[in-house]
C-alpha atoms as a PDB file:
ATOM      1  CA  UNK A   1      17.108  -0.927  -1.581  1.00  0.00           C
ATOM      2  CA  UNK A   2      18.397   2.720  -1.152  1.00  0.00           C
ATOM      3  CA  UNK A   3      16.802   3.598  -4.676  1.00  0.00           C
ATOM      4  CA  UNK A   4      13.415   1.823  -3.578  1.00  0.00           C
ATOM      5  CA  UNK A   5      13.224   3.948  -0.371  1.00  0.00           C
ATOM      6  CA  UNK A   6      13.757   7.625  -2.431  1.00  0.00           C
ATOM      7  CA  UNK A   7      11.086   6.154  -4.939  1.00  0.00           C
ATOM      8  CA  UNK A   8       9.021   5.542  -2.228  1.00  0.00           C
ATOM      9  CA  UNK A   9       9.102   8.385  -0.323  1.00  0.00           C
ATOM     10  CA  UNK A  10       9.289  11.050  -3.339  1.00  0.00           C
ATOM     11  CA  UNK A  11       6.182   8.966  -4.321  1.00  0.00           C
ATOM     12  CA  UNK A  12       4.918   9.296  -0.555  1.00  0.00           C
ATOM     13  CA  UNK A  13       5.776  13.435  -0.986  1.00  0.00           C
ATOM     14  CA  UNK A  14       4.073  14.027  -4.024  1.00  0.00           C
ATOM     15  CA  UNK A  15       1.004  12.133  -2.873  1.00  0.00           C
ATOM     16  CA  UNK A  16       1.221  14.574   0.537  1.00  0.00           C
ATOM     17  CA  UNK A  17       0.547  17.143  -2.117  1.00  0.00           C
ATOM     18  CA  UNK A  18      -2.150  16.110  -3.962  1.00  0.00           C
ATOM     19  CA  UNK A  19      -4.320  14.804  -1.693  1.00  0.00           C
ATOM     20  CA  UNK A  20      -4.195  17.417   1.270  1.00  0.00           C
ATOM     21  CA  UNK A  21      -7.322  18.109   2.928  1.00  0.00           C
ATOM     22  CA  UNK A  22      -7.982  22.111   4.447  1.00  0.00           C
ATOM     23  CA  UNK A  23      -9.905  20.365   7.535  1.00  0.00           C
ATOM     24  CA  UNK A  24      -6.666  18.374   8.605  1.00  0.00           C
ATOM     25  CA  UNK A  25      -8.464  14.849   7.563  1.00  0.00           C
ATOM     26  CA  UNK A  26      -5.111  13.034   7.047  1.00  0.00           C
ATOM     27  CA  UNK A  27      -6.313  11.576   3.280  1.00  0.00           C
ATOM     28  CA  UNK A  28      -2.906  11.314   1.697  1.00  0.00           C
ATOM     29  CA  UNK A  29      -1.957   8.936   4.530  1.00  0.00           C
ATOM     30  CA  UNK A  30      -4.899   7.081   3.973  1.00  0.00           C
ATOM     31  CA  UNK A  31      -4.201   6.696  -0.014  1.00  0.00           C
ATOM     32  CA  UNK A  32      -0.476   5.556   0.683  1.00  0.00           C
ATOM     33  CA  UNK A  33      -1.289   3.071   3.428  1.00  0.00           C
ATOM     34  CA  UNK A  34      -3.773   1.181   1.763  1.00  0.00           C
ATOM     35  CA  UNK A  35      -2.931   1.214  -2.085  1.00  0.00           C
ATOM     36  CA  UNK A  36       0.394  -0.122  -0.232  1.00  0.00           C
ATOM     37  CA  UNK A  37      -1.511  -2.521   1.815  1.00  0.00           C
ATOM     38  CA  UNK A  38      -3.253  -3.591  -1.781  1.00  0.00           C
ATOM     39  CA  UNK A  39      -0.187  -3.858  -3.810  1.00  0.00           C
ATOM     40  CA  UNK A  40       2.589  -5.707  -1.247  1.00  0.00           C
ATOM     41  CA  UNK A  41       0.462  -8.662  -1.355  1.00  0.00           C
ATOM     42  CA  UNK A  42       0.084  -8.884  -5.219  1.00  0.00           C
ATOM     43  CA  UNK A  43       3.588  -7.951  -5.450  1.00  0.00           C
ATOM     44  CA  UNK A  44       4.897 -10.831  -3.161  1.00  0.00           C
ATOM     45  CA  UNK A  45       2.476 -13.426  -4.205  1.00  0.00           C
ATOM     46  CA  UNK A  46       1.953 -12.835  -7.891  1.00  0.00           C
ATOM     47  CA  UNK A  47       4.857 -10.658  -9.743  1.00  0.00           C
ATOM     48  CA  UNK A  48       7.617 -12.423  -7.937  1.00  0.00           C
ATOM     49  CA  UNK A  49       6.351 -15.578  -9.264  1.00  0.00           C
ATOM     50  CA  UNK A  50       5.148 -14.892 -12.729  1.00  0.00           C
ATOM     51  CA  UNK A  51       8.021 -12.876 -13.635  1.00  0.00           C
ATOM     52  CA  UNK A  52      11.127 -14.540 -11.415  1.00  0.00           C
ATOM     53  CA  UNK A  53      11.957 -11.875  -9.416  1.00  0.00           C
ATOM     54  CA  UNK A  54      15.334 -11.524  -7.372  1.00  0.00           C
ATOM     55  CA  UNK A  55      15.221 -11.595  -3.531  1.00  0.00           C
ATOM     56  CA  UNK A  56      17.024  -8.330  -3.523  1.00  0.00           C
ATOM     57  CA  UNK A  57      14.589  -7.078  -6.354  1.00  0.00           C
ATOM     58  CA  UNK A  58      11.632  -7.631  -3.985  1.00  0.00           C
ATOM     59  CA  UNK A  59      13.160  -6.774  -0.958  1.00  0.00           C
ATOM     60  CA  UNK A  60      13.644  -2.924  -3.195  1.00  0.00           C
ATOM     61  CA  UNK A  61      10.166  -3.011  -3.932  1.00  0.00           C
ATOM     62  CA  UNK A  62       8.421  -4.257  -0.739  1.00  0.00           C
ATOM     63  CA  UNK A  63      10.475  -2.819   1.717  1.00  0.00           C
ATOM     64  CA  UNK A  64      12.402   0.190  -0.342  1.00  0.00           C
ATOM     65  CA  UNK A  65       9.262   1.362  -2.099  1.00  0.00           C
ATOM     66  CA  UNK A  66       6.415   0.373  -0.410  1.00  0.00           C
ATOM     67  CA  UNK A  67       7.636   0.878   2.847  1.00  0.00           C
ATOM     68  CA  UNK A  68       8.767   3.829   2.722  1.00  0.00           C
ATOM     69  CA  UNK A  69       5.834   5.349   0.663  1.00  0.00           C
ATOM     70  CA  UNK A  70       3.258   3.772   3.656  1.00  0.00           C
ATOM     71  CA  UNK A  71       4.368   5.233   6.891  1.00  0.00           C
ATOM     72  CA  UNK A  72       3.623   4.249   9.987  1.00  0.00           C
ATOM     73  CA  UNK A  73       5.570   7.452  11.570  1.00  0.00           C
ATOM     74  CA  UNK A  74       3.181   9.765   9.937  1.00  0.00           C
ATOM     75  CA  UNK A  75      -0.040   7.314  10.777  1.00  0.00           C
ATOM     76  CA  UNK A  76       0.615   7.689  14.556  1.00  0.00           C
ATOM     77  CA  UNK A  77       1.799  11.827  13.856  1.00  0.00           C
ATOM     78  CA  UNK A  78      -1.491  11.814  12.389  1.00  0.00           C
ATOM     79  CA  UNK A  79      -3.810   9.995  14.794  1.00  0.00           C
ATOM     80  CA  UNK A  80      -2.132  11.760  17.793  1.00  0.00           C
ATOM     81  CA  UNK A  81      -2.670  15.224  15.874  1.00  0.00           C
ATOM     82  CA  UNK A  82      -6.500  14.733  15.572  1.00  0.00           C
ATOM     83  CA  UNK A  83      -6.170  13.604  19.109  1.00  0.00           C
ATOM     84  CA  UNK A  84      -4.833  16.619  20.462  1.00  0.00           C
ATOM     85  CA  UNK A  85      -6.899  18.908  18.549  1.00  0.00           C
ATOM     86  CA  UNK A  86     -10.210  17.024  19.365  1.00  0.00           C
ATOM     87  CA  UNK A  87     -11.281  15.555  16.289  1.00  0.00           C
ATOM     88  CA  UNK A  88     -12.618  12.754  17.647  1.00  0.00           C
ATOM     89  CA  UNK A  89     -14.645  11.747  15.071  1.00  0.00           C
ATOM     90  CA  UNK A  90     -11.744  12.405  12.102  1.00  0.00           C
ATOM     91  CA  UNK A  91      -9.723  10.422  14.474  1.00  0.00           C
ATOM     92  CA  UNK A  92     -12.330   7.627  14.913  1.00  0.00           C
ATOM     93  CA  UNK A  93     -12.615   7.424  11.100  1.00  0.00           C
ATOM     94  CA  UNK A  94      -9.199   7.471  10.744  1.00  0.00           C
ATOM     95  CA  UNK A  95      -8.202   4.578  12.797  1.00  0.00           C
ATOM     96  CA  UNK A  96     -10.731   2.717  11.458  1.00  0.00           C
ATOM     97  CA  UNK A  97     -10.447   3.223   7.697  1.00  0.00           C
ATOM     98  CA  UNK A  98      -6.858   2.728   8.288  1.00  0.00           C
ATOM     99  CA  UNK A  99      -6.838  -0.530  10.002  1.00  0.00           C
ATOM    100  CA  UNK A 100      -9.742  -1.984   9.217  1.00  0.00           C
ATOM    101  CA  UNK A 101      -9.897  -0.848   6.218  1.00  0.00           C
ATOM    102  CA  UNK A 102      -5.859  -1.848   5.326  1.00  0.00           C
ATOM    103  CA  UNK A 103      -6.460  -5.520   6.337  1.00  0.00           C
ATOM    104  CA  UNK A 104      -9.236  -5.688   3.686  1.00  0.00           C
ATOM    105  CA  UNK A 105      -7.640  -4.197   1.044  1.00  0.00           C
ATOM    106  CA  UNK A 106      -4.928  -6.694   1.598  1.00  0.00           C
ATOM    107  CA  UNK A 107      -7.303  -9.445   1.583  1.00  0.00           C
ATOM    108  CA  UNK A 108      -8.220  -7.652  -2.028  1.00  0.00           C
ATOM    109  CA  UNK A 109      -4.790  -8.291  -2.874  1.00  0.00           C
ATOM    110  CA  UNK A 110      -4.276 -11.390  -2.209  1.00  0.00           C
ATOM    111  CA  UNK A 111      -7.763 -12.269  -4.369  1.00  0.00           C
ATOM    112  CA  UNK A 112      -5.895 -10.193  -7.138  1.00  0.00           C
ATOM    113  CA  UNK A 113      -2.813 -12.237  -7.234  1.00  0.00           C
ATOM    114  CA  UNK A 114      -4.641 -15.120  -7.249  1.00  0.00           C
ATOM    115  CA  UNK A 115      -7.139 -14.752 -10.078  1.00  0.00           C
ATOM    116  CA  UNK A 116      -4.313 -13.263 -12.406  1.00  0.00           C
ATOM    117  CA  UNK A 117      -2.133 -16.379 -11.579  1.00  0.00           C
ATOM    118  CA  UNK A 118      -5.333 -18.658 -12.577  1.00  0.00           C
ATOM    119  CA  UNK A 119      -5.876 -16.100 -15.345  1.00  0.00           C
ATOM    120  CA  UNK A 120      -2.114 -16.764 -16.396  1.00  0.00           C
ATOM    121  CA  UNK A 121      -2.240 -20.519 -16.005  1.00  0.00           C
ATOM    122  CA  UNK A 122      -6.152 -20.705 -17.995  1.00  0.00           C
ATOM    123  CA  UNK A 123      -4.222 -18.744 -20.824  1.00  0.00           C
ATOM    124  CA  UNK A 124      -1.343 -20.926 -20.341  1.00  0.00           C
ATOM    125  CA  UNK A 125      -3.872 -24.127 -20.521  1.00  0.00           C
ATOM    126  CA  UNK A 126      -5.394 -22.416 -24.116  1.00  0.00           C
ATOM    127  CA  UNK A 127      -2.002 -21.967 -25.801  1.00  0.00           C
ATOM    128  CA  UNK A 128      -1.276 -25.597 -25.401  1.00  0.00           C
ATOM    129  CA  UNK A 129      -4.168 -26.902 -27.113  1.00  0.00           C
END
């Protein structure tokens, strides 16, 4: 799990970099929390199963990796920094995109997982024929 967690967070860093904003607009937060919020459910619900992942090999990617590339240190650093400064509409778009906008995305994953498992299984069904 050690390795996950400096994957996760170089991955975290890098993405700090790329995505930094000169008006403060915390964007690289945004990216990490909700391609993680996409990916842990497709992770758990579809690549465990289709490819037999280990407990301790999920466990290093959902909790190594993913969580420490989302954050939710540096969401509430960032939320209470547009708070303090007065961006009350950054911080209104912020906690919404974030939240809101994380539970959907994980609904998106879950739909993702499940149409490549039926995709997997209709390909399955075609082989056998």
């Amino acid at each position: 799990m050690f390795i996950g967690a400096f994957i996760g967070s170089d991955l975290r860093y890098l993405e700090s970099l790329i995505f930094k904003t000169s008006n403060g607009f915390p964007l690289g937060t945004i990216i990490a929390n909700l391609s993680g919020a996409l990916v842990l459910p497709f992770l758990i619900h579809y690549l465990q199963d289709r490819f037999s992942l280990s407990k301790r090999m999920i466990l290093t990617l959902s909790t190594g990796v993913l969580g420490s590339y989302t954050t939710f240190s540096t969401f509430t650093a960032d939320a209470y920094r547009l708070y303090n400064n007065g961006q009350w509409w950054f911080l209104f778009a912020y906690l919404t995109i974030t939240m809101i906008g994380g539970f959907l995305v994980a609904i998106l994953g879950n739909y993702w997982a499940a149409s490549q498992a039926f995709n997997d299984y209709a390909k399955k069904g075609d082989s056998d024929k």
